[in-house]
Protein backbone atom coordinates (compact mmCIF):
# COMPACT_ATOMS: atom_id res chain seq x y z
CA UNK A 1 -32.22 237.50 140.85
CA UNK A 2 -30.13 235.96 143.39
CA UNK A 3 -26.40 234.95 142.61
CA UNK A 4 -25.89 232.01 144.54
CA UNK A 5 -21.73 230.16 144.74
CA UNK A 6 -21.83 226.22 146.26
CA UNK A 7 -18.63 225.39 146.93
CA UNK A 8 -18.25 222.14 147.02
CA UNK A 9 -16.38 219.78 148.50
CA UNK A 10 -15.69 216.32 146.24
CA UNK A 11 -13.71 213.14 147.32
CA UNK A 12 -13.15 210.42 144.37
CA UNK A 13 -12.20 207.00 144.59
CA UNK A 14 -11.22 204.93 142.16
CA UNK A 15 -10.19 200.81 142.82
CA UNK A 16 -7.48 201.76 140.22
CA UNK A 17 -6.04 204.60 142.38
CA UNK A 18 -4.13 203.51 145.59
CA UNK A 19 -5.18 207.33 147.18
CA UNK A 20 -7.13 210.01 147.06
CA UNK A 21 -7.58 213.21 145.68
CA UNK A 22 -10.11 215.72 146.98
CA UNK A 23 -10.81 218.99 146.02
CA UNK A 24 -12.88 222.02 145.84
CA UNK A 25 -15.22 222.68 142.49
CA UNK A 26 -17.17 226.07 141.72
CA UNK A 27 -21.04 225.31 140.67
CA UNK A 28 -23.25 227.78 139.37
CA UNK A 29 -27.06 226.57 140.06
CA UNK A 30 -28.80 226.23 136.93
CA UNK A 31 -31.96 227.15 138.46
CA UNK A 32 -30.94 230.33 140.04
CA UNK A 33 -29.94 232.28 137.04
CA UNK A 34 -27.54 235.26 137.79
CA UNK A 35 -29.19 237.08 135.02
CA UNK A 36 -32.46 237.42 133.04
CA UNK A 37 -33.56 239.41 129.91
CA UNK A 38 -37.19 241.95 129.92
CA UNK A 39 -39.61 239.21 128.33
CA UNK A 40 -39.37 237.12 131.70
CA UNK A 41 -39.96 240.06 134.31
CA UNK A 42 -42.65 241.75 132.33
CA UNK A 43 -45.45 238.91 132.81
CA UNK A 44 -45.01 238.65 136.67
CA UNK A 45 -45.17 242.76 136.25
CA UNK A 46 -48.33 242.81 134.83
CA UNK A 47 -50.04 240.04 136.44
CA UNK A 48 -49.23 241.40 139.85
CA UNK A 49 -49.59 244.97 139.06
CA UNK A 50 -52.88 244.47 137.78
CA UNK A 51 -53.85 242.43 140.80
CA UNK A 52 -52.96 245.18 143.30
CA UNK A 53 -56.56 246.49 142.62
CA UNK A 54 -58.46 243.72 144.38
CA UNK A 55 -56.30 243.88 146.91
CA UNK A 56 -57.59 247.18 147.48
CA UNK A 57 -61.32 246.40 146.83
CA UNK A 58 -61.44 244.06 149.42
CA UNK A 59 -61.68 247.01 151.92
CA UNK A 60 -63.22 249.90 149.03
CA UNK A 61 -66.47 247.42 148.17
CA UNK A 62 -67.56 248.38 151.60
CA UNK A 63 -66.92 251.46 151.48
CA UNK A 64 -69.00 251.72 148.03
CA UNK A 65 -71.53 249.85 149.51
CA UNK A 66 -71.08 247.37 146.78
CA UNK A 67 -71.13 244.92 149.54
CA UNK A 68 -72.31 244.95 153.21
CA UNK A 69 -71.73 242.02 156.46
CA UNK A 70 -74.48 239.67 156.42
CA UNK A 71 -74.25 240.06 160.44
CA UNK A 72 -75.35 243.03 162.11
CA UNK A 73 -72.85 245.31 163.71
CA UNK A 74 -69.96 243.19 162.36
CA UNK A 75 -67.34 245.73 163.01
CA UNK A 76 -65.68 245.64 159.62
CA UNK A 77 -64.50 247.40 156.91
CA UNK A 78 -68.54 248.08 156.21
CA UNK A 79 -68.35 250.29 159.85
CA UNK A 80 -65.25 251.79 158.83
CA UNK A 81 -63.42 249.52 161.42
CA UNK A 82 -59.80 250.22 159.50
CA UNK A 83 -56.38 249.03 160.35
CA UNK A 84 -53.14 249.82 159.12
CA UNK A 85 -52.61 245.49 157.79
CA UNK A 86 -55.77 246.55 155.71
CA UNK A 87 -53.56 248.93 153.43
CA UNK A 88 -50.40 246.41 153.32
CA UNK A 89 -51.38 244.43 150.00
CA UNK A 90 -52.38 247.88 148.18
CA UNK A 91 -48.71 249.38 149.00
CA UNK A 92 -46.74 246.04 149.21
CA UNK A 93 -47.52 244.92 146.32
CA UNK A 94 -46.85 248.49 144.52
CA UNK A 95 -43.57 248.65 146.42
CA UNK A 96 -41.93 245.35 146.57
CA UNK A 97 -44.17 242.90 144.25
CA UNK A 98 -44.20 245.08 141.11
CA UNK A 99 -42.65 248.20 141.56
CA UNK A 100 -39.35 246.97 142.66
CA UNK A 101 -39.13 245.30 139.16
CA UNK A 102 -40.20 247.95 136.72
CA UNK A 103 -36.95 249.87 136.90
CA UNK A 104 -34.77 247.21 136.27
CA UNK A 105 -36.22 245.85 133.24
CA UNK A 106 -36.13 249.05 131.98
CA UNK A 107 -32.71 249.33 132.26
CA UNK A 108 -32.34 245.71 130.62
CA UNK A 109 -34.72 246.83 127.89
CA UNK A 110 -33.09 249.92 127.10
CA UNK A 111 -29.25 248.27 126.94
CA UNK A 112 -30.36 245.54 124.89
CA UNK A 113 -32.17 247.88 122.42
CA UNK A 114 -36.14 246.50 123.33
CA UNK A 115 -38.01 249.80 123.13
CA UNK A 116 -41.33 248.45 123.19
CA UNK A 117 -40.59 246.60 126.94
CA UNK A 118 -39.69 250.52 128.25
CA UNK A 119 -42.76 251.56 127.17
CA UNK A 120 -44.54 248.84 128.61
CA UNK A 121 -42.73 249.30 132.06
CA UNK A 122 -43.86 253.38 132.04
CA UNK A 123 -47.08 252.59 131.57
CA UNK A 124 -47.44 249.70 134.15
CA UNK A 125 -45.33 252.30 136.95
CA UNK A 126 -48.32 254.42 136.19
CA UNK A 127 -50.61 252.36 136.20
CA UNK A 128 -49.67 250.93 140.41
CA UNK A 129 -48.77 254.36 141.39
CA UNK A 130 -51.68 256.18 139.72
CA UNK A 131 -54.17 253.59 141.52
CA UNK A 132 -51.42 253.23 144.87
CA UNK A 133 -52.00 257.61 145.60
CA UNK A 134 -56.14 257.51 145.13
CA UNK A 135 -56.13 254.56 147.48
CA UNK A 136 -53.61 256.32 149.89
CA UNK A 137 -52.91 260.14 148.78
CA UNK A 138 -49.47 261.37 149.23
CA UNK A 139 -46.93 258.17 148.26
CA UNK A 140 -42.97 257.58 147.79
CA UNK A 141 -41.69 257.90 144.42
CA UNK A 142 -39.07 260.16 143.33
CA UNK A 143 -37.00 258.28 146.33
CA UNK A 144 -38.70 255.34 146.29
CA UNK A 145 -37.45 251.57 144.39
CA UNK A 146 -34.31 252.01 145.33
CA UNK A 147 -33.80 248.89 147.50
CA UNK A 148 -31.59 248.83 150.68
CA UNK A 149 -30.20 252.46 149.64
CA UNK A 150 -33.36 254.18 151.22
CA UNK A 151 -35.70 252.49 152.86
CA UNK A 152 -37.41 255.95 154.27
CA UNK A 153 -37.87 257.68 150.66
CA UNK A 154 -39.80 260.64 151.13
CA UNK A 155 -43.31 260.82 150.50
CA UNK A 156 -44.20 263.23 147.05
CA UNK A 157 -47.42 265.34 146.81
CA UNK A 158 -50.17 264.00 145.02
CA UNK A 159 -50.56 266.77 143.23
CA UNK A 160 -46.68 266.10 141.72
CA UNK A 161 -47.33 262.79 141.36
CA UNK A 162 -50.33 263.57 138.83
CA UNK A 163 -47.44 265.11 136.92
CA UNK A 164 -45.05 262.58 136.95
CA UNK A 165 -47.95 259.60 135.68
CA UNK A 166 -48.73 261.73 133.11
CA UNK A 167 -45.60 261.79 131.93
CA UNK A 168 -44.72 257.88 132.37
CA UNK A 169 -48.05 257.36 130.44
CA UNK A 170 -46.48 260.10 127.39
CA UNK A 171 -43.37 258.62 127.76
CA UNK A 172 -44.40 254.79 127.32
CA UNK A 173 -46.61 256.21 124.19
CA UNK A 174 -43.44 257.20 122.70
CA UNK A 175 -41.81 253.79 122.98
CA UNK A 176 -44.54 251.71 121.67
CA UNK A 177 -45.16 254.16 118.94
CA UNK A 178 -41.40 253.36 117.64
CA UNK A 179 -41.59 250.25 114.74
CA UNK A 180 -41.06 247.15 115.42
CA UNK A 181 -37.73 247.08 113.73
CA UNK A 182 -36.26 249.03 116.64
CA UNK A 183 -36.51 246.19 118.94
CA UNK A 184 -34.25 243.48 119.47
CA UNK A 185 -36.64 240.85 121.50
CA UNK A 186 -39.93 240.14 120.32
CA UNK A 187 -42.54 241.86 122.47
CA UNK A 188 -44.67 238.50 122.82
CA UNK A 189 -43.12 235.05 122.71
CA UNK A 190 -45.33 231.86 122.75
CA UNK A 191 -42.07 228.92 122.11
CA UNK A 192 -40.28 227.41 124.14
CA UNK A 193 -42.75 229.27 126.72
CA UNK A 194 -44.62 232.46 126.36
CA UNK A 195 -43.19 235.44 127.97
CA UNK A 196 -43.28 239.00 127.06
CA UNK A 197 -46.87 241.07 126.70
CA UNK A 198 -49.22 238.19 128.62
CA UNK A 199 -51.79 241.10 128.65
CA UNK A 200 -51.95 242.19 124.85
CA UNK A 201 -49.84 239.58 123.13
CA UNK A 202 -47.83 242.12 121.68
CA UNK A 203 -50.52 244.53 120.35
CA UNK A 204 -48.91 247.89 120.70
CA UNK A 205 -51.65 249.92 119.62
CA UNK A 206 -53.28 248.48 122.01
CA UNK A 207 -51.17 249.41 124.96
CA UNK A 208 -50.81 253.02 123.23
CA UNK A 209 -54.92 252.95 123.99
CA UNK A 210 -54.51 251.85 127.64
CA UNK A 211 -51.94 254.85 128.28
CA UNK A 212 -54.18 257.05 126.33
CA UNK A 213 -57.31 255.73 128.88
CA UNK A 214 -55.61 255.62 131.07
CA UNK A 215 -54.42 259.87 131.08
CA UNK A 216 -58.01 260.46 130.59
CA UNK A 217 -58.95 258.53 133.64
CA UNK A 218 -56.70 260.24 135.63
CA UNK A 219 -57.17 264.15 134.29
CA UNK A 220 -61.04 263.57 134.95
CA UNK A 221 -60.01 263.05 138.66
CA UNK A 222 -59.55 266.66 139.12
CA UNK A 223 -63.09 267.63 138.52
CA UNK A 224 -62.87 269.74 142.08
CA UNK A 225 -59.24 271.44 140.98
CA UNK A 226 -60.85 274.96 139.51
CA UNK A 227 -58.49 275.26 136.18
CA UNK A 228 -56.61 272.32 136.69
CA UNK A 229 -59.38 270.15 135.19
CA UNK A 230 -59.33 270.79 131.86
CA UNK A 231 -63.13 268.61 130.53
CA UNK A 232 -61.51 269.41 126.14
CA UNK A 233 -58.25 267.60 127.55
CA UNK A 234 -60.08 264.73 128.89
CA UNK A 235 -62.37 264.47 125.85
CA UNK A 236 -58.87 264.49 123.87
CA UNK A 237 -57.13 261.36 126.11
CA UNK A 238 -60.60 259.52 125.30
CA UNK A 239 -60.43 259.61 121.65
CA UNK A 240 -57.08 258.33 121.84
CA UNK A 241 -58.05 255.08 123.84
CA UNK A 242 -60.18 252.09 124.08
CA UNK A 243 -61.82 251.53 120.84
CA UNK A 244 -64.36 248.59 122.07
CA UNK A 245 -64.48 246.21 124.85
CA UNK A 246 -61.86 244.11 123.34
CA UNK A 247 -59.37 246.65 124.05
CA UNK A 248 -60.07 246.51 127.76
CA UNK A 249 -57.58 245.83 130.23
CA UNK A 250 -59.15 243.09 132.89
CA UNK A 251 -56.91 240.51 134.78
CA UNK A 252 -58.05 236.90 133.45
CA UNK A 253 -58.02 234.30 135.99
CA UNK A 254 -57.24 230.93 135.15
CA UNK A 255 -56.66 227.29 136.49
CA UNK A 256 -54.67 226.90 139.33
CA UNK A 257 -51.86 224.20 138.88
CA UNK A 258 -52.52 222.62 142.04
CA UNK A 259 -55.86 222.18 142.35
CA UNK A 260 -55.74 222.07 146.13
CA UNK A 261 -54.30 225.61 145.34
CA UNK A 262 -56.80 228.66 145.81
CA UNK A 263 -58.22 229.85 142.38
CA UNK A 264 -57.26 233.06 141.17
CA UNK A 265 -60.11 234.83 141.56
CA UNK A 266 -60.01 236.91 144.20
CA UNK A 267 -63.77 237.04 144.63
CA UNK A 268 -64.78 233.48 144.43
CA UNK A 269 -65.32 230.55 146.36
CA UNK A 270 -62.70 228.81 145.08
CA UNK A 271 -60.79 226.60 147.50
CA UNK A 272 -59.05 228.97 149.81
CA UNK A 273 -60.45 232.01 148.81
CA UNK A 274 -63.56 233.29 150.81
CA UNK A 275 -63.02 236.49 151.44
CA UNK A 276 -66.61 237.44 151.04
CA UNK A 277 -68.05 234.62 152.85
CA UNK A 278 -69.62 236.59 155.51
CA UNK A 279 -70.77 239.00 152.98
CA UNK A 280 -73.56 240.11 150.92
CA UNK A 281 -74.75 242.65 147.99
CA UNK A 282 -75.04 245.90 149.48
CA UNK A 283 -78.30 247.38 149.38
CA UNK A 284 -77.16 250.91 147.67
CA UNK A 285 -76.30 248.66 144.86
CA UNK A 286 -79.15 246.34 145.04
CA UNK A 287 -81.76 249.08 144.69
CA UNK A 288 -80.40 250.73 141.45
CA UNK A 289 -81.28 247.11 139.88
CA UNK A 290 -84.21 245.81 141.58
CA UNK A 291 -86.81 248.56 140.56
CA UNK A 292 -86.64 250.62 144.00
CA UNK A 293 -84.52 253.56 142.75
CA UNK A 294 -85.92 253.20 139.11
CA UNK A 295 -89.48 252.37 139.78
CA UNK A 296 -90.84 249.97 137.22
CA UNK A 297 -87.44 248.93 135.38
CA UNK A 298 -85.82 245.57 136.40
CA UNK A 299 -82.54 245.69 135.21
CA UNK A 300 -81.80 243.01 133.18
CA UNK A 301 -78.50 242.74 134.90
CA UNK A 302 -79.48 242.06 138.05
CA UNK A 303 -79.51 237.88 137.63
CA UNK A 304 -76.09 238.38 136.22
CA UNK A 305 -74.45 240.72 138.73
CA UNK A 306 -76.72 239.33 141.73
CA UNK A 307 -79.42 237.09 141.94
CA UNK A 308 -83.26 238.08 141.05
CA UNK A 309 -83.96 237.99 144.79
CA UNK A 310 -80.89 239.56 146.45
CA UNK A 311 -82.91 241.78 148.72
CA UNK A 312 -79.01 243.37 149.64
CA UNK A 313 -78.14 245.12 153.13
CA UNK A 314 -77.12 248.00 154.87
CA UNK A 315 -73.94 248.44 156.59
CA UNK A 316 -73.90 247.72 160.28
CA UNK A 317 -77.23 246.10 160.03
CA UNK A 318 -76.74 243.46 158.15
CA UNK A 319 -78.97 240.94 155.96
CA UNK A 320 -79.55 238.78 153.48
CA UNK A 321 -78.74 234.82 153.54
CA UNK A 322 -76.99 234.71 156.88
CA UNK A 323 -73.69 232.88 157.63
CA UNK A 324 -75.34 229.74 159.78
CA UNK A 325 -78.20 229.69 157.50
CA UNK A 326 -77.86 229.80 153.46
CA UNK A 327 -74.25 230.29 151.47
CA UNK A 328 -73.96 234.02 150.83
CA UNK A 329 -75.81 234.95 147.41
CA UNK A 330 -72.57 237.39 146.64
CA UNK A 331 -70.89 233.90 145.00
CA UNK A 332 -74.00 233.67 142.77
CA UNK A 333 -72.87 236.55 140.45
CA UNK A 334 -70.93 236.67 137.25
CA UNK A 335 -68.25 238.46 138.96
CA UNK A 336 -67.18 235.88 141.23
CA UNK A 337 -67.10 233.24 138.31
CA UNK A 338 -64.22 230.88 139.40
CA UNK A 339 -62.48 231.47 136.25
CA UNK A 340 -64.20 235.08 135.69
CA UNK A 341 -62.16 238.23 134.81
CA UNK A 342 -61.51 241.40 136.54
CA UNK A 343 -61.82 244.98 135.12
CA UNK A 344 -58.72 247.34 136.01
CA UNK A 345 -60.05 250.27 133.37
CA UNK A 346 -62.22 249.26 130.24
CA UNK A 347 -64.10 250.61 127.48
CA UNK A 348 -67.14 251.03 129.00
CA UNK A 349 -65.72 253.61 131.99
CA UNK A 350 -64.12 255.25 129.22
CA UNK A 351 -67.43 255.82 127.64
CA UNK A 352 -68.75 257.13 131.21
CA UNK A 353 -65.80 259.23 131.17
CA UNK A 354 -66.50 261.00 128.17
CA UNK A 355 -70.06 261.38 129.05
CA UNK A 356 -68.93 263.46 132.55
CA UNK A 357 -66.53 265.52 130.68
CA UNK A 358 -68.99 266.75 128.26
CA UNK A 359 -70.98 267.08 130.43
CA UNK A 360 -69.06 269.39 132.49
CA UNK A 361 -67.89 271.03 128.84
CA UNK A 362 -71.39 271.64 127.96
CA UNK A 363 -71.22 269.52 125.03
CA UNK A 364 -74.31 267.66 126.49
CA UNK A 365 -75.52 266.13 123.16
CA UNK A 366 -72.09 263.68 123.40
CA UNK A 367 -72.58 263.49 126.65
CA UNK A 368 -75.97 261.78 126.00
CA UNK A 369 -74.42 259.23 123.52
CA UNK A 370 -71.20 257.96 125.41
CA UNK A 371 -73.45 257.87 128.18
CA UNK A 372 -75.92 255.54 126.72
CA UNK A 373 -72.85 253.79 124.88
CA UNK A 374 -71.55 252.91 128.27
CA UNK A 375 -74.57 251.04 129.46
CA UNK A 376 -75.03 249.40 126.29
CA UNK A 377 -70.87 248.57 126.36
CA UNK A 378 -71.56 247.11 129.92
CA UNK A 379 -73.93 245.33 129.55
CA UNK A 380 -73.21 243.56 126.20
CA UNK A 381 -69.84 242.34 127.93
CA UNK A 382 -71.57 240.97 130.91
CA UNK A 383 -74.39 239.65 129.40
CA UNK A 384 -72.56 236.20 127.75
CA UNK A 385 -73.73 233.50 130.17
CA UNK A 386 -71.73 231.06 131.66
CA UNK A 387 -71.78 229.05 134.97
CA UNK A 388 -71.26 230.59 138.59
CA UNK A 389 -68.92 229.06 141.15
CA UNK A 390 -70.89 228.84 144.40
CA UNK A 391 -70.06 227.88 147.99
CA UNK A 392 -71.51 224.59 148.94
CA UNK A 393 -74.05 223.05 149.51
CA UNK A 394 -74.90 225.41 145.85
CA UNK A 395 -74.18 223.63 143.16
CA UNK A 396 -73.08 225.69 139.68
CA UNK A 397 -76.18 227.56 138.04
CA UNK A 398 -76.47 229.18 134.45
CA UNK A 399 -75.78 232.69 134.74
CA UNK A 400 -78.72 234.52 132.79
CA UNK A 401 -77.40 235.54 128.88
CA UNK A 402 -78.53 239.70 128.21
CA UNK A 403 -79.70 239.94 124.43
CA UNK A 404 -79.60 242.79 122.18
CA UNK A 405 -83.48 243.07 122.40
CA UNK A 406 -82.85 243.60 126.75
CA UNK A 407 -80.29 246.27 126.34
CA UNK A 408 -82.63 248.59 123.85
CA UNK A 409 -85.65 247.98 126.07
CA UNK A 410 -83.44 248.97 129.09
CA UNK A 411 -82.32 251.83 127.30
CA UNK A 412 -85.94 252.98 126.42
CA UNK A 413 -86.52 252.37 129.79
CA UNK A 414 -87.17 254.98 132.03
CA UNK A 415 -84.29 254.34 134.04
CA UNK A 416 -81.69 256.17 131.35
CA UNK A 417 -81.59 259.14 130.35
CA UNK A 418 -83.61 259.84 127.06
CA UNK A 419 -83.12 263.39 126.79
CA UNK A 420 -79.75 265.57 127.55
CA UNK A 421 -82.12 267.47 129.95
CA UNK A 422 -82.54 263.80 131.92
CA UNK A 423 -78.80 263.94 132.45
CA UNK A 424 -79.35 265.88 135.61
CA UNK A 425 -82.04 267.44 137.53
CA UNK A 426 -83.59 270.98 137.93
CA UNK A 427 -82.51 270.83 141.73
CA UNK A 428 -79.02 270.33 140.97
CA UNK A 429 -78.66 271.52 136.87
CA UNK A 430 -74.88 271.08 137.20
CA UNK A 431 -74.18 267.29 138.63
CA UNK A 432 -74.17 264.82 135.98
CA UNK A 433 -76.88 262.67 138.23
CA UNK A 434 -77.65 259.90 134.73
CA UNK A 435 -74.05 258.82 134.23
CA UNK A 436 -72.79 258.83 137.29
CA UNK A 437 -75.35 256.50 138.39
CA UNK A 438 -74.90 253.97 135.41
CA UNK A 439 -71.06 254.09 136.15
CA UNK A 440 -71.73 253.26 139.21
CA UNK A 441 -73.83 249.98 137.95
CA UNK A 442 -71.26 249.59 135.40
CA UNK A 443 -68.15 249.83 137.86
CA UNK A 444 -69.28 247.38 140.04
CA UNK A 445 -66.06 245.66 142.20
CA UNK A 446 -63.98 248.50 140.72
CA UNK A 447 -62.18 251.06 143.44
CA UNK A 448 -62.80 253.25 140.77
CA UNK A 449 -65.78 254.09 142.35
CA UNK A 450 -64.60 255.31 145.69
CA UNK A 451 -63.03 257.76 143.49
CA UNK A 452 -65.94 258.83 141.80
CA UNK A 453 -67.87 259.20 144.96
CA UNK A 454 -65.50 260.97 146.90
CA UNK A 455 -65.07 263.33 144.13
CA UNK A 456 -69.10 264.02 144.22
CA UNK A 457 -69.24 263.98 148.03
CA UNK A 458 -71.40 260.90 148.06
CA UNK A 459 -73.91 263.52 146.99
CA UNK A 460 -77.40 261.74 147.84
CA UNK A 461 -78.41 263.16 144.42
CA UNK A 462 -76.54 260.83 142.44
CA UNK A 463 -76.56 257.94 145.39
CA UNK A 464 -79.65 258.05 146.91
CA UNK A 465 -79.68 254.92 148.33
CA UNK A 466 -76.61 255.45 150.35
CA UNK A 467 -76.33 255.28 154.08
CA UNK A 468 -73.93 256.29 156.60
CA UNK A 469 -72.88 253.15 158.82
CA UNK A 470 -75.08 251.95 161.98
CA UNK A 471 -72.90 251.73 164.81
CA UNK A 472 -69.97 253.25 163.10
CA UNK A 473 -66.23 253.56 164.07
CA UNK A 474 -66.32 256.92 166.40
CA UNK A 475 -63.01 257.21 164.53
CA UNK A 476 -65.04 258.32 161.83
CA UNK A 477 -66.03 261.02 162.90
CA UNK A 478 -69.71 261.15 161.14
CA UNK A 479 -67.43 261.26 157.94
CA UNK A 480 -67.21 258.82 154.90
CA UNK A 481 -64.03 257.27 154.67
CA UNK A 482 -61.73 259.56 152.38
CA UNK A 483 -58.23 257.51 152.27
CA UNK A 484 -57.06 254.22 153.15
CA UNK A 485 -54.42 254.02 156.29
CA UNK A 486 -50.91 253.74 155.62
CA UNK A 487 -49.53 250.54 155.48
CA UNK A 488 -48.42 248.63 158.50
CA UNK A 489 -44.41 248.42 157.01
CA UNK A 490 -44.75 252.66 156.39
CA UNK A 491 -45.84 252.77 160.39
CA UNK A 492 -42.63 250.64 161.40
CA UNK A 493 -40.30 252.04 159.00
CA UNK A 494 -40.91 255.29 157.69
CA UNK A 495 -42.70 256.79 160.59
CA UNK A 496 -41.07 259.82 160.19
CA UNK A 497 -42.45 260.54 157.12
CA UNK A 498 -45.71 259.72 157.91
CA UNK A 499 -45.64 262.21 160.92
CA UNK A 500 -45.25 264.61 158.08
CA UNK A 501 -48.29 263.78 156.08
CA UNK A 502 -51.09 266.01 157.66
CA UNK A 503 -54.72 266.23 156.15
CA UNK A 504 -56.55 269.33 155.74
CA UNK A 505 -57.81 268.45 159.24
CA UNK A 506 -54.50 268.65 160.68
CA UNK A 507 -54.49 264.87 161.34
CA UNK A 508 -51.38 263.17 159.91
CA UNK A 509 -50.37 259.54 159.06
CA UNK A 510 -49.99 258.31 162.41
CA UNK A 511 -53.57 258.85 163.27
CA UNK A 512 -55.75 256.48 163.44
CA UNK A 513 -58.72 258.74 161.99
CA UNK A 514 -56.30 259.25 159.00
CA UNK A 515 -58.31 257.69 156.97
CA UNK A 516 -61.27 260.65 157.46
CA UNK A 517 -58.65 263.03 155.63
CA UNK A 518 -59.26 264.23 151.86
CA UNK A 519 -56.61 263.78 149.33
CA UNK A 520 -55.33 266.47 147.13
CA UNK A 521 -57.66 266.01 144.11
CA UNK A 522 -60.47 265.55 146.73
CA UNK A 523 -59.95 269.27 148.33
């Protein structure tokens, strides 16, 4: 909050008086408050913090092939074109948008007596830096939010980092579990204006779920880690989180208050917006829906995600509606709904968590089930209807409802697994081939996925459909991209440090192939 002193300088006159008197009077601005109290930094906390994520998707999507350039040989993110300004909103926003603000309203919260605002202000600070190091690997931390007293913090070890989220996300569980007694403010306040828990409205357990989801999210990243991934552990964290899709954590968007103002949604073709205008489906995606890699079985989902006719494309070779021709057909899906929603981590990955971890445990039989409760979890929550928000000359179109009679044909189908013996194949007995595919489906728009293919080595077995780039960056290398670049403000200012960070390749953050080099959970 900024402090800010007018002096002023007054002259009064009076037809009474025969001279003047002038003089100098102290003001304090009413709307620049010197001070503020936890409910009124912790909605612009979570709001932003669980906005970072798009941010980051609109580079990852390509990289998942969730999306490919309508135009051939583009040069985008599709062709692994990267530049360092591609990475600023992923670590600006972590740094100086959210992150800068955790640590003081924890401070706030703690010397007012407001337990329950801590908690929540762990579990967002893991919740940025647990996404901020799989986007980027090695981050600041330990030296980092500390304003104009470092601005070259040191970057930790993703391996330490692991450490240190898991213990914001135990920590914050032991603040919200404290009663509600112990707090001074009220968590969620709706009069004179709500403030407080905007994502929740003041459901603890609820937040105790996310942290719990969120530990098992991030334990099941270290599925290539020998004895550091611990598949019991995982299965523990996930019985301790989400309960259904109501517990979810998504970011809502809502009405601008301008409406010359973009909309909210990152992903639509709202006024201002467009990110993905020269975009369309990728055809990796495409294909798992369309019948191709499940011969026979239209997914019922396809109207809703896509379009019944997205044919999709491949990177660098581009396809679908083109730009001078047709609006792209990406703005036709539920997920780019004007007022849509956003998933950050739900229910349904948690269910797809599960699945790989007992999997991987050997405890195939609940594998089976949280596998097949994923799909159903997925696509019960997309499957409500609505209206899509198209690019002109479109006009709005129903978006196809899913019933319950759809999702148990689909899952009789012969796309999903039936059997724990369809989880994988006899060629490769030991990759979870079933549910990694249906996350995939189910993760759609969710960097989430770059982690789960990296992690798997965008193993053709479980992506068959994927293909490397036409006309790719040479920077590449023949390699799939494995990190985003550093941020262009860590190249000006903290260059140093970057020098420092060297991939197993010997390449380090100055580099401009970087981006080829595996994290630490990744080796």
């Amino acid at each position: 909050m900024k402090k800010l002193l007018i002096l002023l300088g007054l002259a009064l006159a009076s037809p009474a008086l025969t001279s003047c008197e002038s003089f100098l009077d102290k003001n304090t601005d009413p709307n620049s408050p010197t001070e503020t109290t936890p409910n009124f930094l912790l909605p612009s906390i979570i709001s932003n913090g669980l906005a970072i994520q798009y941010g980051s998707e609109q580079r990852v999507a390509f990289f998942t092939q969730n999306v490919a350039a309508r135009g051939a040989g583009a040069g985008g993110a599709d062709q692994y074109f990267l530049t360092n300004a591609n990475s600023s909103a992923t670590f600006n926003n972590t740094y100086f948008l959210v992150g800068g603000n955790i640590p003081p309203m924890i401070k706030l919260a703690q010397d007012e007596g407001s337990p329950y605002y801590v908690g929540a202000g762990k579990i967002m600070m893991a919740l940025i830096l647990s996404h901020a190091t799989d986007m980027l690997g090695d981050i600041p931390y330990r030296e980092a939010f500390q304003g104009e007293k470092n601005f070259t913090p040191a970057y930790d070890p993703q391996e330490q980092l692991y450490g240190d989220i898991q213990q914001l996300l135990d920590e914050g569980i032991v603040e919200m579990s404290k009663p509600a007694s112990d707090n001074k403010r009220p968590f969620y306040i709706t009069t004179p204006a709500i403030s407080g828990d905007i994502l929740y409205r003041g459901d603890v357990q609820k937040w105790i779920r996310l942290a719990w989801s969120l530990k098992a999210r991030q334990a099941n990243h270290l599925t290539k880690k020998g004895a550091k991934y611990e598949p019991k552990k995982v299965l523990e964290y996930a019985s301790k989180g989400f309960l259904t899709s109501a517990d979810d954590c998504i970011l809502q968007f809502v009405p601008t208050v301008n409406s010359g103002t973009p909309t909210t949604n990152y992903f639509s073709a709202g006024a201002g917006r467009l990110n993905f205008s020269t975009s369309t489906f990728g055809a990796n995606f495409i294909k798992f829906l369309n019948g191709a890699t499940y011969p026979g079985v239209v997914d019922p989902r396809l109207p809703v995600m896509a379009t019944a006719t997205s044919p999709g494309a491949d990177p660098g070779v581009g396809g679908g509606p083109q730009p001078t021709t047709t609006p792209t057909d990406f703005y036709r899906s539920f997920y780019t709904r004007e007022l849509g929603y956003m998933d950050v981590i739900t229910y349904h990955e948690l269910q797809f968590i599960k699945a790989e971890a007992a999997f991987l445990d050997g405890q195939k039989s609940v594998a089976l089930a949280a596998y097949r409760e994923g799909i159903r979890a997925h696509m019960a929550k997309i499957g409500v209807g609505g209206t899509t928000t198209p690019l002109s000359p479109d006009v709005p179109a129903a978006i196809p409802t899913i019933t319950t009679a759809q999702i148990n044909t689909y899952l009789a189908s012969s796309a999903v697994a039936q059997t724990e013996a369809d989880l994988s194949t006899s060629a490769a007995p030991n990759v979870p081939r079933a549910i990694m595919q249906q996350k995939y489906i189910a993760m759609f728009l969710n960097p989430e996925s770059w982690t789960d293919m990296r992690r798997y080595d965008f193993s053709p077995v479980i992506y068959p459909n994927l293909v490397f780039p036409v006309g790719a960056n040479s920077d590449a290398g023949g390699k799939f991209p494995r990190r985003l670049l550093p941020a262009t403000t860590e190249v000006q200012y903290n260059s140093a440090n970057l020098r420092a960070q060297v991939g197993p390749d010997g390449i380090n953050g100055l580099n401009s192939k970087f981006f080829t080099q595996k994290v630490w959970w990744d080796q």
